[in-house]
N, C-alpha and C. Protein backbone atom coordinates (compact mmCIF):
# COMPACT_ATOMS: atom_id res chain seq x y z
N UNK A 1 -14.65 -22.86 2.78
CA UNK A 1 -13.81 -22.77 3.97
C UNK A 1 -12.34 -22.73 3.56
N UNK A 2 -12.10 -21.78 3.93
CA UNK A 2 -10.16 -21.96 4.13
C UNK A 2 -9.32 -22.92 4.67
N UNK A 3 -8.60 -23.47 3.75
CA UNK A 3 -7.53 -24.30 4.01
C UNK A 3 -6.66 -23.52 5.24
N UNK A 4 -6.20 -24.63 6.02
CA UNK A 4 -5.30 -24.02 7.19
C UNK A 4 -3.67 -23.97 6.69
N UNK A 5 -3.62 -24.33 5.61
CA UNK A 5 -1.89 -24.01 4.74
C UNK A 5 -2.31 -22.68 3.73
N UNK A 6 -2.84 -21.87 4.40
CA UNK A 6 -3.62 -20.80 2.77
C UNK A 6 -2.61 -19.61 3.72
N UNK A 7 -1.92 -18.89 3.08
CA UNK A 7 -1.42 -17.85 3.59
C UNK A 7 -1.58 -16.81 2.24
N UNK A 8 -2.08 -15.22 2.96
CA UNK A 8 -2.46 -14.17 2.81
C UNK A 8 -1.54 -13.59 1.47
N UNK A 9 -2.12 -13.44 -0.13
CA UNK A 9 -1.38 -12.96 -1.18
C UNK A 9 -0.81 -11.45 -0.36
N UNK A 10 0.37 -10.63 -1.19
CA UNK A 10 0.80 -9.55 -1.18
C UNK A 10 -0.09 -8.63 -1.52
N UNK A 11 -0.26 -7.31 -0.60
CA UNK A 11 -1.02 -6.43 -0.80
C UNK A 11 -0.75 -5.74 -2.12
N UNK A 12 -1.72 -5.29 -2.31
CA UNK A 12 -1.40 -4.09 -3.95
C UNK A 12 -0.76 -3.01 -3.33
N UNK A 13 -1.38 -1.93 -2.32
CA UNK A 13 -0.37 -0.82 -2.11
C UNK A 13 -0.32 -0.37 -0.86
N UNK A 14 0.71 -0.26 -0.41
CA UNK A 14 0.61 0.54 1.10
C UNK A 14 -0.08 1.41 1.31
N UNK A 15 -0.49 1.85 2.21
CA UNK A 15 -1.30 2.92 2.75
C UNK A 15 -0.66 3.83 2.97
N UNK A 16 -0.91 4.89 2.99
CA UNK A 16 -0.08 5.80 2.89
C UNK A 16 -0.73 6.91 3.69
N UNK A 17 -2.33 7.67 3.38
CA UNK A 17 -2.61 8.79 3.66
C UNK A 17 -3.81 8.23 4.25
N UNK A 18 -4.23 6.82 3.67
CA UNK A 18 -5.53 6.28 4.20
C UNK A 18 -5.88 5.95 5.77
N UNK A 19 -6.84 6.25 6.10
CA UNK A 19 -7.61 5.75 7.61
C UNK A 19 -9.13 5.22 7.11
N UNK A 20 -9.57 4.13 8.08
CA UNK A 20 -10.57 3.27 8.23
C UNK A 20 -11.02 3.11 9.38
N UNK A 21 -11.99 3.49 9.63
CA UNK A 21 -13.25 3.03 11.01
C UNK A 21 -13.56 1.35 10.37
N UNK A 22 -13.76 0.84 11.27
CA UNK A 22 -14.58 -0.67 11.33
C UNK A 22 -15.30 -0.87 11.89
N UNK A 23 -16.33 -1.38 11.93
CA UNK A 23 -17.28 -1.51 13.16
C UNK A 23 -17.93 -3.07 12.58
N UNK A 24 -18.14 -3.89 13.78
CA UNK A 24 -18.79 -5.29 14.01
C UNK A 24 -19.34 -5.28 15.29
N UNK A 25 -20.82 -4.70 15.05
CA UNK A 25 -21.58 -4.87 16.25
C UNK A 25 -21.03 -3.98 17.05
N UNK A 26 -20.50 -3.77 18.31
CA UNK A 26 -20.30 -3.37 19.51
C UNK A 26 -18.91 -3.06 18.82
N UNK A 27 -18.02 -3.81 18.33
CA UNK A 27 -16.59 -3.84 18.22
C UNK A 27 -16.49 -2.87 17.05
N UNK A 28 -15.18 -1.47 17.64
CA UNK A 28 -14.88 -0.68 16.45
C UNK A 28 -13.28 -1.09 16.83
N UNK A 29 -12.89 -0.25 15.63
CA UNK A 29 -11.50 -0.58 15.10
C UNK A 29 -11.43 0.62 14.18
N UNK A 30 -9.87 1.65 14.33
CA UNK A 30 -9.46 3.00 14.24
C UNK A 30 -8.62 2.13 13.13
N UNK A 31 -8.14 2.14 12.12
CA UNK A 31 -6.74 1.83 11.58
C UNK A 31 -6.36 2.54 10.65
N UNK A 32 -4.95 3.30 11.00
CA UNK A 32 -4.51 4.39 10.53
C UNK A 32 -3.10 3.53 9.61
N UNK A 33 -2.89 4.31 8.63
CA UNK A 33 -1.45 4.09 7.59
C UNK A 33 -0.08 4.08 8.76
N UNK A 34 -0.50 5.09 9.62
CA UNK A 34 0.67 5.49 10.49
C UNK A 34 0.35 5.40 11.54
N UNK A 35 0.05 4.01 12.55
CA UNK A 35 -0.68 4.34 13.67
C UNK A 35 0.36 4.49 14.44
N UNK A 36 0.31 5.01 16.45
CA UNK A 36 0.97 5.35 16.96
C UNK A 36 1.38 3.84 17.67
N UNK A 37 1.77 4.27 18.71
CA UNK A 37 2.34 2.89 19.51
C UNK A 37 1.29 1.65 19.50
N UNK A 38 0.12 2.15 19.84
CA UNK A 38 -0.59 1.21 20.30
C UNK A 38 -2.13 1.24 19.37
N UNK A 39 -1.80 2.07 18.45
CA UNK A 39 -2.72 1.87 17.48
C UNK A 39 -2.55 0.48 16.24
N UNK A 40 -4.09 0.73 15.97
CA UNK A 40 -4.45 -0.33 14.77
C UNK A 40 -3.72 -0.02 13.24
N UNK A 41 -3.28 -1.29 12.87
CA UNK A 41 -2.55 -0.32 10.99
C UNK A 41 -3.36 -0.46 10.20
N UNK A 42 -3.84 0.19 9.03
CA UNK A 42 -3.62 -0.16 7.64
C UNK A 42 -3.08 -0.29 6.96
N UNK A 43 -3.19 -1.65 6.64
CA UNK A 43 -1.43 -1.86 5.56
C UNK A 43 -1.46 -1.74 4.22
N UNK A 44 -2.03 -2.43 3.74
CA UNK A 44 -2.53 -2.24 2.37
C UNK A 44 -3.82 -1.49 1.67
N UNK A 45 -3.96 -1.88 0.66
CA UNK A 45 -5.41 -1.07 0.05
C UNK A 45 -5.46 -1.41 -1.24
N UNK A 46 -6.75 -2.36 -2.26
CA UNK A 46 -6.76 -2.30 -3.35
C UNK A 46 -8.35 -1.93 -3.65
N UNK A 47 -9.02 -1.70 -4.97
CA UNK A 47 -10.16 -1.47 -5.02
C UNK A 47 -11.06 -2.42 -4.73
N UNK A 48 -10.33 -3.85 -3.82
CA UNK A 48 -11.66 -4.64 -3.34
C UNK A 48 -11.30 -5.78 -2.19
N UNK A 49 -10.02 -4.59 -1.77
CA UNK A 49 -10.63 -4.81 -0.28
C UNK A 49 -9.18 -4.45 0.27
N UNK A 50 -8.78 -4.31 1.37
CA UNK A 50 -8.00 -3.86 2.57
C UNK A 50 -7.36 -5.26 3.33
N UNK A 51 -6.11 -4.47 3.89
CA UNK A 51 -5.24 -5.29 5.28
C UNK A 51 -5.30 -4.55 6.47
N UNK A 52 -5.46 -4.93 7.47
CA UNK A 52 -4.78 -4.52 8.67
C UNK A 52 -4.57 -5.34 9.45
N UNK A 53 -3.60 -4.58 10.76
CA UNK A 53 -3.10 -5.15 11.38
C UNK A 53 -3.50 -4.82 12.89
N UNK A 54 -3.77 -5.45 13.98
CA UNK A 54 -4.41 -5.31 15.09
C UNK A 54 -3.58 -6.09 15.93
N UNK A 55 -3.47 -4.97 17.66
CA UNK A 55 -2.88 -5.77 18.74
C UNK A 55 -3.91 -6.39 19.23
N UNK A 56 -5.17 -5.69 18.99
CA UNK A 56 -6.17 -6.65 20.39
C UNK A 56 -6.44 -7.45 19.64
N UNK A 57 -7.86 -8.31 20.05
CA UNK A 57 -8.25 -9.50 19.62
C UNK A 57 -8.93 -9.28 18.13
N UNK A 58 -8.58 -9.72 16.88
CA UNK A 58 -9.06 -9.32 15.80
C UNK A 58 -10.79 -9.98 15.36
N UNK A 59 -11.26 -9.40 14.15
CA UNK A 59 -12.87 -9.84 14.19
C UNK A 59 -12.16 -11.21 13.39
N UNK A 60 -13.22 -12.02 13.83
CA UNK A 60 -13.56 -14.05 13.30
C UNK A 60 -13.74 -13.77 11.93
N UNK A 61 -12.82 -14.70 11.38
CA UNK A 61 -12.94 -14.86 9.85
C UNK A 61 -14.72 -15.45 9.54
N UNK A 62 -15.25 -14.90 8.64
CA UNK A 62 -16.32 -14.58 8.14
C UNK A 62 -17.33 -13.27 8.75
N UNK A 63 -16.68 -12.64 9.86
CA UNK A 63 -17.43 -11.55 10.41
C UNK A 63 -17.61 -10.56 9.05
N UNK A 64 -19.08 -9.85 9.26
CA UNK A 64 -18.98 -8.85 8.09
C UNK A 64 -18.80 -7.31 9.11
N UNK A 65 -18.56 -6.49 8.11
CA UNK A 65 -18.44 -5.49 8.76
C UNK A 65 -18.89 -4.34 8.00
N UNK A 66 -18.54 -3.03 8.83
CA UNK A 66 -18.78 -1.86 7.89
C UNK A 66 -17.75 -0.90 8.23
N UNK A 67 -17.44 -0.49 7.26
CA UNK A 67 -16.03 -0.03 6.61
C UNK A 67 -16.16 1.60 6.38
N UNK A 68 -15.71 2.68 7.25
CA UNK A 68 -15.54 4.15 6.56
C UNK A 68 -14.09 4.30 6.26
N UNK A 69 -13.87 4.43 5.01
CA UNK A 69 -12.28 5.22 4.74
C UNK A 69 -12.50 6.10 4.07
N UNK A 70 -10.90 6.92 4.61
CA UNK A 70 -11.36 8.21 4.27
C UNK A 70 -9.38 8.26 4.11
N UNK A 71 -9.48 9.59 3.25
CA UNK A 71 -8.42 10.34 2.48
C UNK A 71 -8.60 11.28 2.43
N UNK A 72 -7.31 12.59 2.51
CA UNK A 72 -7.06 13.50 1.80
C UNK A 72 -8.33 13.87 0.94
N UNK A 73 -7.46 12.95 -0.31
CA UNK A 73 -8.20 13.49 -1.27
C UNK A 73 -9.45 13.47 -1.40
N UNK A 74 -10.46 13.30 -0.77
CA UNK A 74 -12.45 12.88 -0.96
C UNK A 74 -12.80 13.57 0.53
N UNK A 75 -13.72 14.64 0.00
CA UNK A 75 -14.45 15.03 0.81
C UNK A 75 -15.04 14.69 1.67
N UNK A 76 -15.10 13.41 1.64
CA UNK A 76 -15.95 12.60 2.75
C UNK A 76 -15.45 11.54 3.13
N UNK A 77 -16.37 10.69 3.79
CA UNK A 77 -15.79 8.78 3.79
C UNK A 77 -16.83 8.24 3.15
N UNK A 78 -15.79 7.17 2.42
CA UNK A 78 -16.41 6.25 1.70
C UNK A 78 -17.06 5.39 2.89
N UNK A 79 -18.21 5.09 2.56
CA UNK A 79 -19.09 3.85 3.21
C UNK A 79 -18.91 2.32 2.77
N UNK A 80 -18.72 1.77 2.70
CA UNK A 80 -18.21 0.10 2.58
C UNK A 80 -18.98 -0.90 3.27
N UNK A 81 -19.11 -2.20 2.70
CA UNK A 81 -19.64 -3.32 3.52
C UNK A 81 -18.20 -3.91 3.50
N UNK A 82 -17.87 -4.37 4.15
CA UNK A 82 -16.65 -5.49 4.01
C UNK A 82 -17.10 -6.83 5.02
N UNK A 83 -16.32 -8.08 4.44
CA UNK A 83 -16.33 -9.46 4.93
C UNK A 83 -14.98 -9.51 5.43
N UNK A 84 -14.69 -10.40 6.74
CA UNK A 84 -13.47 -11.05 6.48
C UNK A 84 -13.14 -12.08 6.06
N UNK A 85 -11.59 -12.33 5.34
CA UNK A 85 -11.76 -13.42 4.33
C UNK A 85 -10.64 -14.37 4.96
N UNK A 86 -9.57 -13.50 6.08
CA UNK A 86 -8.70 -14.38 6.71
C UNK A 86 -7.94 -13.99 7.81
N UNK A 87 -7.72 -14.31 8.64
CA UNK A 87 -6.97 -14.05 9.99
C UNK A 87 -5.53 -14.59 10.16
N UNK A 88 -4.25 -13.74 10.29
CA UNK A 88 -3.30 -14.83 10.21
C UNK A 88 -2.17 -14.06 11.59
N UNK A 89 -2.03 -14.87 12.77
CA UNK A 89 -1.45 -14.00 14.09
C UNK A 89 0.72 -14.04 12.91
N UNK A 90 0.44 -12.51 14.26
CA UNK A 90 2.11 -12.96 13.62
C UNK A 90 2.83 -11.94 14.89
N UNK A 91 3.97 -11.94 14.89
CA UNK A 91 4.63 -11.24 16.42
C UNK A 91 4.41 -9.93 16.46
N UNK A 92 3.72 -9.37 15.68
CA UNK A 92 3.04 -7.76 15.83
C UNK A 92 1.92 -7.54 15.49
N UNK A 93 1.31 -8.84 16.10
CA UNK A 93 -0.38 -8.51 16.40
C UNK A 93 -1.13 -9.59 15.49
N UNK A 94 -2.29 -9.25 15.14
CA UNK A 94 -3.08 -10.16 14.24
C UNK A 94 -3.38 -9.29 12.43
N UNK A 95 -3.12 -9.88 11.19
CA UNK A 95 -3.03 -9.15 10.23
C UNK A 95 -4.76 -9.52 9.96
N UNK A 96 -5.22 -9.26 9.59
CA UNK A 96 -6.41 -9.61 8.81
C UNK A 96 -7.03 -9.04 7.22
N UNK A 97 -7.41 -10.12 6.59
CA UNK A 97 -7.56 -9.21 5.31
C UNK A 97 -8.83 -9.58 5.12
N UNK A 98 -9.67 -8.30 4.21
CA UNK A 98 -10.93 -7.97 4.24
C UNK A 98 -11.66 -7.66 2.87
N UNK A 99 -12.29 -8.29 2.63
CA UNK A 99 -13.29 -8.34 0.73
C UNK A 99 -14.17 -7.58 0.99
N UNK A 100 -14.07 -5.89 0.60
CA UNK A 100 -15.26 -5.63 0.26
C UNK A 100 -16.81 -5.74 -0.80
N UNK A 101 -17.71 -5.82 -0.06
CA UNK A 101 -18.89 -6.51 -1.32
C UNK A 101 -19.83 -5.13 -1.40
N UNK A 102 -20.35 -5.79 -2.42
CA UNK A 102 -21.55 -4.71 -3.27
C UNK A 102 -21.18 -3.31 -3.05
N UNK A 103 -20.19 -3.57 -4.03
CA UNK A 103 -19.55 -2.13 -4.16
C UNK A 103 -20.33 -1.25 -5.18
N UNK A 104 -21.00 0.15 -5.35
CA UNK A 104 -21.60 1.07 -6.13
C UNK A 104 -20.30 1.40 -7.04
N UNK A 105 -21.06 1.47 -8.13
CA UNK A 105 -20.46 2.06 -9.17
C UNK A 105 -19.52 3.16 -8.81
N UNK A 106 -20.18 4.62 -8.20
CA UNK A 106 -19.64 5.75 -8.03
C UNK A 106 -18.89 5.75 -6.77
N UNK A 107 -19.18 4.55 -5.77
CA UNK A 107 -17.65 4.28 -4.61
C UNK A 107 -16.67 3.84 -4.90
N UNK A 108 -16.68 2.58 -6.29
CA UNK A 108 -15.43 1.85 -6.90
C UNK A 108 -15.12 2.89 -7.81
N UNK A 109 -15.35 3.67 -8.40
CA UNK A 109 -14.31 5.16 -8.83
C UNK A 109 -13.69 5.52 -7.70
N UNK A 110 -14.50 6.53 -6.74
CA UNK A 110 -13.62 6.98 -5.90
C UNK A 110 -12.73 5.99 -5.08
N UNK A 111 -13.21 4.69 -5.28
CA UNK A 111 -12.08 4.04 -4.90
C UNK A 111 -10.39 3.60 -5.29
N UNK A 112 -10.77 3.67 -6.63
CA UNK A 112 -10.07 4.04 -7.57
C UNK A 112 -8.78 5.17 -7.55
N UNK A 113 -9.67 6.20 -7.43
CA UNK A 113 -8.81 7.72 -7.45
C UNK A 113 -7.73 7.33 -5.88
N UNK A 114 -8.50 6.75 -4.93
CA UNK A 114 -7.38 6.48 -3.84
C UNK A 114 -6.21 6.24 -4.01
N UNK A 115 -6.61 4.79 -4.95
CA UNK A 115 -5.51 4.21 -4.54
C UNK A 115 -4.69 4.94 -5.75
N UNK A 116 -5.04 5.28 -6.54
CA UNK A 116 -4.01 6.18 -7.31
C UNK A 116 -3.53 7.16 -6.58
N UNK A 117 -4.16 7.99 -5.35
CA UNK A 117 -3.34 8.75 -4.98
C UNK A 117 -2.76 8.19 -3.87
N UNK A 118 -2.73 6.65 -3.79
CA UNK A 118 -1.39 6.48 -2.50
C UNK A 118 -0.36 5.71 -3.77
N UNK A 119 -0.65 5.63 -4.50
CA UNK A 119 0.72 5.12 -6.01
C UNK A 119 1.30 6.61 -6.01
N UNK A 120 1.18 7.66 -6.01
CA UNK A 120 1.98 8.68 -6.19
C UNK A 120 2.75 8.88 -7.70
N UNK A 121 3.46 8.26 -7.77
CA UNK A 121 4.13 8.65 -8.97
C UNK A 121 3.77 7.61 -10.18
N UNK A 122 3.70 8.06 -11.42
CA UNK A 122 3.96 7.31 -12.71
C UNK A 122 4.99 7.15 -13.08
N UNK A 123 5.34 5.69 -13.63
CA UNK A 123 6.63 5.80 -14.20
C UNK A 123 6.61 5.68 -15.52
N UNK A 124 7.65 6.18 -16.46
CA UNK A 124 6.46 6.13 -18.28
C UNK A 124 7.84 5.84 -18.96
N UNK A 125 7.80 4.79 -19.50
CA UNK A 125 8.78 5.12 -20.81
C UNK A 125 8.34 5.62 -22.00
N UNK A 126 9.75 5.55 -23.22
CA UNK A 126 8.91 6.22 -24.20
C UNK A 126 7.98 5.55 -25.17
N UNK A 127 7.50 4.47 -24.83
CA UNK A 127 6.40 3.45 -25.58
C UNK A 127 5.13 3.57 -24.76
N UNK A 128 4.81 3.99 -23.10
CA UNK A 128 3.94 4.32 -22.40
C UNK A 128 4.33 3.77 -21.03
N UNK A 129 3.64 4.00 -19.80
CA UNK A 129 3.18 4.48 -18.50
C UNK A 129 4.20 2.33 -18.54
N UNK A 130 4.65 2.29 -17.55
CA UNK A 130 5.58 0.69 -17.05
C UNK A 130 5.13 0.39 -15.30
N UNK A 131 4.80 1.35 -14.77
CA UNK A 131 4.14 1.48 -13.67
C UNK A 131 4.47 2.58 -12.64
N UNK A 132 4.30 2.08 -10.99
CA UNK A 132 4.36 3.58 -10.31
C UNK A 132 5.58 3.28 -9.05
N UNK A 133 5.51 4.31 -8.57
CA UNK A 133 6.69 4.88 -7.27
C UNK A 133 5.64 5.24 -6.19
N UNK A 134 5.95 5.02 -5.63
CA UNK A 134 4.91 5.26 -4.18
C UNK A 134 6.22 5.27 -2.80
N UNK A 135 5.48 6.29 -2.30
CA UNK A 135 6.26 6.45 -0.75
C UNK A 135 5.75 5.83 -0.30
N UNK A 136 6.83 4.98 0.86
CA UNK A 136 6.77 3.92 1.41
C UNK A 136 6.12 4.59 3.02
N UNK A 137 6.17 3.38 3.85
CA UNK A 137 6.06 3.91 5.46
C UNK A 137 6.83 3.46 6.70
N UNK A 138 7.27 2.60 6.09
CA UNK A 138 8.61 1.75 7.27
C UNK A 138 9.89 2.09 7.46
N UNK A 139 10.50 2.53 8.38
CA UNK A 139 11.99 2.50 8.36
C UNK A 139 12.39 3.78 7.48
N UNK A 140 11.67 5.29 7.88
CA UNK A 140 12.19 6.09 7.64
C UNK A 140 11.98 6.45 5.69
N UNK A 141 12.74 7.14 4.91
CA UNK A 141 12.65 7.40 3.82
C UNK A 141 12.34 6.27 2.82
N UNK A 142 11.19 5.50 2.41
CA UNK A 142 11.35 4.41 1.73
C UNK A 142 10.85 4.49 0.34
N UNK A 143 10.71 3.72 -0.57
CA UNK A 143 9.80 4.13 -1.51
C UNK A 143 9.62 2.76 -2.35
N UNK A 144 8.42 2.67 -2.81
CA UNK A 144 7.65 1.15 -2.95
C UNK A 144 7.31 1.49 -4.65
N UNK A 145 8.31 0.47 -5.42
CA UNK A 145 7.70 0.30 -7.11
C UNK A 145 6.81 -0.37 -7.44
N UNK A 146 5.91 -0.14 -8.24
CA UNK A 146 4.99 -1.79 -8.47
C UNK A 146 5.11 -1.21 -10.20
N UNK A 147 4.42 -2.30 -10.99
CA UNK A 147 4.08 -2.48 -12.51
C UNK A 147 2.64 -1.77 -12.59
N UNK A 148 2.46 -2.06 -13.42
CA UNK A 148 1.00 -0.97 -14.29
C UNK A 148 -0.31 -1.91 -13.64
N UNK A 149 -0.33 -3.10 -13.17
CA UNK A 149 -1.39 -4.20 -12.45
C UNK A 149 -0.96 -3.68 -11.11
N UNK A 150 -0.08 -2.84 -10.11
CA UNK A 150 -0.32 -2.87 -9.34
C UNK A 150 0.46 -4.05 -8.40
N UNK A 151 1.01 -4.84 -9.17
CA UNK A 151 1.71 -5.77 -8.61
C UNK A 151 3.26 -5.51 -7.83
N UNK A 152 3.52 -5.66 -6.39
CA UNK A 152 4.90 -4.93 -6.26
C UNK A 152 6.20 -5.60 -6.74
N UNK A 153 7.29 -4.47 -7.19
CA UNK A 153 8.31 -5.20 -7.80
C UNK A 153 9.78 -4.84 -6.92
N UNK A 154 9.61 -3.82 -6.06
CA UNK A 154 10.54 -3.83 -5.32
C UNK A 154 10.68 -2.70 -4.23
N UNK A 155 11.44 -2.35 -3.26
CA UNK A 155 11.24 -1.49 -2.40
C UNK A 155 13.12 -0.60 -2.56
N UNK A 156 12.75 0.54 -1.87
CA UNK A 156 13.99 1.42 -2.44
C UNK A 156 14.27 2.24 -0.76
N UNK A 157 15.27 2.12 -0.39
CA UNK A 157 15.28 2.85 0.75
C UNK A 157 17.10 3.55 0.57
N UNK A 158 17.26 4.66 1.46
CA UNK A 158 18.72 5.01 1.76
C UNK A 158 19.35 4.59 2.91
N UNK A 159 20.72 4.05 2.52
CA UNK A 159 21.57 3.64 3.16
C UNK A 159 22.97 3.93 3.02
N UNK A 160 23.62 4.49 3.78
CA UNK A 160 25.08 5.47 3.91
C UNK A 160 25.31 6.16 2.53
N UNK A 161 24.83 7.34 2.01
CA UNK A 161 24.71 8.04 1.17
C UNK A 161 24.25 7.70 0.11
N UNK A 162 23.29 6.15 -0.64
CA UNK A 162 23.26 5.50 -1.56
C UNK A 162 21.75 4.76 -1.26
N UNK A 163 21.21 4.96 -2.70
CA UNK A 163 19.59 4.69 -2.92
C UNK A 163 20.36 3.33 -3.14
N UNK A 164 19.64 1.99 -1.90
CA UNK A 164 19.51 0.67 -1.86
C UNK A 164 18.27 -0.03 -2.89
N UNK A 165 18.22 -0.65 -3.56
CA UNK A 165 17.48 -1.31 -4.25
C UNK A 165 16.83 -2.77 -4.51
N UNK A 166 15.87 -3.33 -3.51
CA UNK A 166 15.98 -4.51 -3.97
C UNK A 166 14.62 -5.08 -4.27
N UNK A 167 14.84 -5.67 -5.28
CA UNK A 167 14.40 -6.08 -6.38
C UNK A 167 14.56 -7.71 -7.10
N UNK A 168 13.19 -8.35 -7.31
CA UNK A 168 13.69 -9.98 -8.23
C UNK A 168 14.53 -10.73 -7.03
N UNK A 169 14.68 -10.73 -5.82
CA UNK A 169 15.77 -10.99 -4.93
C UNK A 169 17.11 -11.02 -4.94
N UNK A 170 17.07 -9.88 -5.68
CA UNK A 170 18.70 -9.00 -6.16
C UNK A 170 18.84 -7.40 -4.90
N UNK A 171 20.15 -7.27 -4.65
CA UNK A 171 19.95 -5.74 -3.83
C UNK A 171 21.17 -5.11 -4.53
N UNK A 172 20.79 -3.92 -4.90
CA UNK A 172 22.01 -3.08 -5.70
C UNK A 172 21.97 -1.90 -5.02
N UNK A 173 23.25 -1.34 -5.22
CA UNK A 173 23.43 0.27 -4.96
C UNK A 173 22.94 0.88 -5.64
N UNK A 174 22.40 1.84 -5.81
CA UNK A 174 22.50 3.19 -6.93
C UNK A 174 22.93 4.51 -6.81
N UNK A 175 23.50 4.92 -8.03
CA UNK A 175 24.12 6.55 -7.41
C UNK A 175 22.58 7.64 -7.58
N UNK A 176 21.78 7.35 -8.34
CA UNK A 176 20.65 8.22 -8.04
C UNK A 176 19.50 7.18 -8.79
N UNK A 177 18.05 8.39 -8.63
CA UNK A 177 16.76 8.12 -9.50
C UNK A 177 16.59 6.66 -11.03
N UNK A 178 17.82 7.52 -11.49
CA UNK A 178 17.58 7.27 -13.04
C UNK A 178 17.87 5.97 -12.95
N UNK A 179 19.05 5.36 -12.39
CA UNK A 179 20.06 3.61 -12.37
C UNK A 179 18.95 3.46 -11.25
N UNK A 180 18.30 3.57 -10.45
CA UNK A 180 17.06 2.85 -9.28
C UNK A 180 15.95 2.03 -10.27
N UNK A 181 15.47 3.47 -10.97
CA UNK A 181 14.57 2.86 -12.27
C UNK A 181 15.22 1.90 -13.07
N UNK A 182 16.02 1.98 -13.65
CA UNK A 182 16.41 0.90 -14.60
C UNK A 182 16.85 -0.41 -14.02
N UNK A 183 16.88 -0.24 -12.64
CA UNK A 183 17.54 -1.88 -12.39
C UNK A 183 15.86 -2.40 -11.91
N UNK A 184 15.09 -1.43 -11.39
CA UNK A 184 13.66 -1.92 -11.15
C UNK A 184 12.70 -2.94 -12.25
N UNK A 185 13.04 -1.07 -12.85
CA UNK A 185 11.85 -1.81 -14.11
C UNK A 185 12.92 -2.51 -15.65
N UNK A 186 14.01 -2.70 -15.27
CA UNK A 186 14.31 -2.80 -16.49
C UNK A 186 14.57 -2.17 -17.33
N UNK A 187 14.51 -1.43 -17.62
CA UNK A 187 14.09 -0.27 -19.62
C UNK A 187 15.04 1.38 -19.21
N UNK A 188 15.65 1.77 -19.68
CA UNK A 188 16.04 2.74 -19.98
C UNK A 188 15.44 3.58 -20.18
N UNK A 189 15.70 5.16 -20.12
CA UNK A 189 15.26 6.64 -20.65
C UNK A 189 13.74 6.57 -19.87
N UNK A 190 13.62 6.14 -18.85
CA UNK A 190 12.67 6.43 -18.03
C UNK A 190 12.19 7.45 -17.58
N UNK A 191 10.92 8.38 -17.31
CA UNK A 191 10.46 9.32 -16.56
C UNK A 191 9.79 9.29 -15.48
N UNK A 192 9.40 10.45 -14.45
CA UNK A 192 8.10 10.01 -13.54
C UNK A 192 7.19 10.85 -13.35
N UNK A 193 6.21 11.31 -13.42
CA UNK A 193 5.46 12.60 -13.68
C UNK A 193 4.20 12.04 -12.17
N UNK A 194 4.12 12.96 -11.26
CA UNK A 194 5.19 14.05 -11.41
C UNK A 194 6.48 14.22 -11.25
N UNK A 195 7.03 15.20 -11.48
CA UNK A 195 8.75 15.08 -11.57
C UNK A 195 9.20 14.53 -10.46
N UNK A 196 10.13 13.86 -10.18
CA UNK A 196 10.37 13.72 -9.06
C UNK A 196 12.30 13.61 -9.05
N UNK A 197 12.86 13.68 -7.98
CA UNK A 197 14.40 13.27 -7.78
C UNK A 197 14.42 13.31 -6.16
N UNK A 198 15.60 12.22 -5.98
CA UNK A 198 16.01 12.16 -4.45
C UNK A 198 17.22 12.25 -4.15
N UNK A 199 17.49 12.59 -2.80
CA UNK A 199 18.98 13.09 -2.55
C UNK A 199 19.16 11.81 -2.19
N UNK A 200 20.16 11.65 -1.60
CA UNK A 200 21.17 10.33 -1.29
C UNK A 200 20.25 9.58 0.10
N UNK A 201 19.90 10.55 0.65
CA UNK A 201 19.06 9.82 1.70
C UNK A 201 16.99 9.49 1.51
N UNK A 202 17.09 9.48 -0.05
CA UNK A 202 15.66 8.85 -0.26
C UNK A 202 14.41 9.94 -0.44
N UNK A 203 15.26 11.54 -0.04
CA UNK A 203 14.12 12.15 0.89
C UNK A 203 14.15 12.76 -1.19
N UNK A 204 12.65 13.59 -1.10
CA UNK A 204 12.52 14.13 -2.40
C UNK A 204 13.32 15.27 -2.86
N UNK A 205 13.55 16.15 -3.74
CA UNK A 205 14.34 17.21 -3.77
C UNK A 205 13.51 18.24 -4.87
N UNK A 206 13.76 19.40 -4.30
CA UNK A 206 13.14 20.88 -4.98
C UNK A 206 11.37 20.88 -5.29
């Protein structure tokens, strides 16, 4: 049983392109990366298990469920069992986070390939890969760093002609790409494959 002081770790990665059906019994649940006014979110996504966020009444911690997500990239939807593992209300609805179980071999690949394709970018120095760049979904042009675990290290958005950076609970300016990376990750002579650069307002370029 869950402690009532247990609050919900940080997701691994935003959602980005992902959507999820839910279903518990009678009760379904739509949750989209980008839902509309009055839709359900998906917030996060790692290979073993999901966030969302719900206005109506959310499913009871230990409800199990069954889980279709689907992407872009996969021909189909993945099929899923998922549990819930915690319920926590907050002023934009109820978040809930969800453990998927008895996962198949050949669904935890394609689960895999997902979430690599909502990480988007690699970031590589010249000793190897330091982690990724991912487009964000809040507040217009954003963009979300994490390390090579997946762990997030900071968020990057534009503000009056200048990539904002914050990071370690530090916030810096930057004049472009290259000084964003280095105050992120640290390390110099950085790349991102695929190529990438942004204009002053976050958005991608060429």
């Amino acid at each position: 049983m869950l402690e009532a002081s247990y609050r919900p770790r940080e997701g691994r990665v935003e959602a980005g392109r992902a959507t999820a059906s839910i279903a518990s019994g009678r009760r379904r649940l739509r949750a989209d990366a980008r839902p509309g006014a009055d839709g359900d979110e998906l917030v996060d996504l790692s290979p073993r298990g999901m966030k969302i966020r719900t206005a109506g009444a959310p499913p009871r911690e230990g409800t199990l469920l069954t889980v279709e997500l689907r992407h872009p990239s996969l021909p189909g939807a993945l099929s899923l069992q998922g549990q819930v593992r915690w319920v926590e209300a907050g002023p934009a609805g109820c978040t809930v986070g969800i453990a998927f179980q008895q996962v198949r071999d050949t669904t935890a690949v394609a689960l895999e390939q997902v979430v690599a394709r909502e990480l988007g970018h690699a970031v590589h120095a010249p000793t190897g890969q330091v982690g990724f760049l991912a487009r964000g979904k809040s507040g217009g042009p954003t963009w979300v760093a994490y390390d090579r675990d997946r762990q997030r290290l900071g968020h990057v958005r534009a503000e009056a002609g200048a990539l904002v950076v914050e990071a370690q609970g530090e916030v810096h300016r930057c004049a472009d790409l290259g000084e964003v990376l280095e105050r992120v990750f640290g390390q110099t002579a950085l790349r991102v494959t695929p190529r990438l650069e942004l204009d002053a307002r976050g958005r991608p370029q060429g």
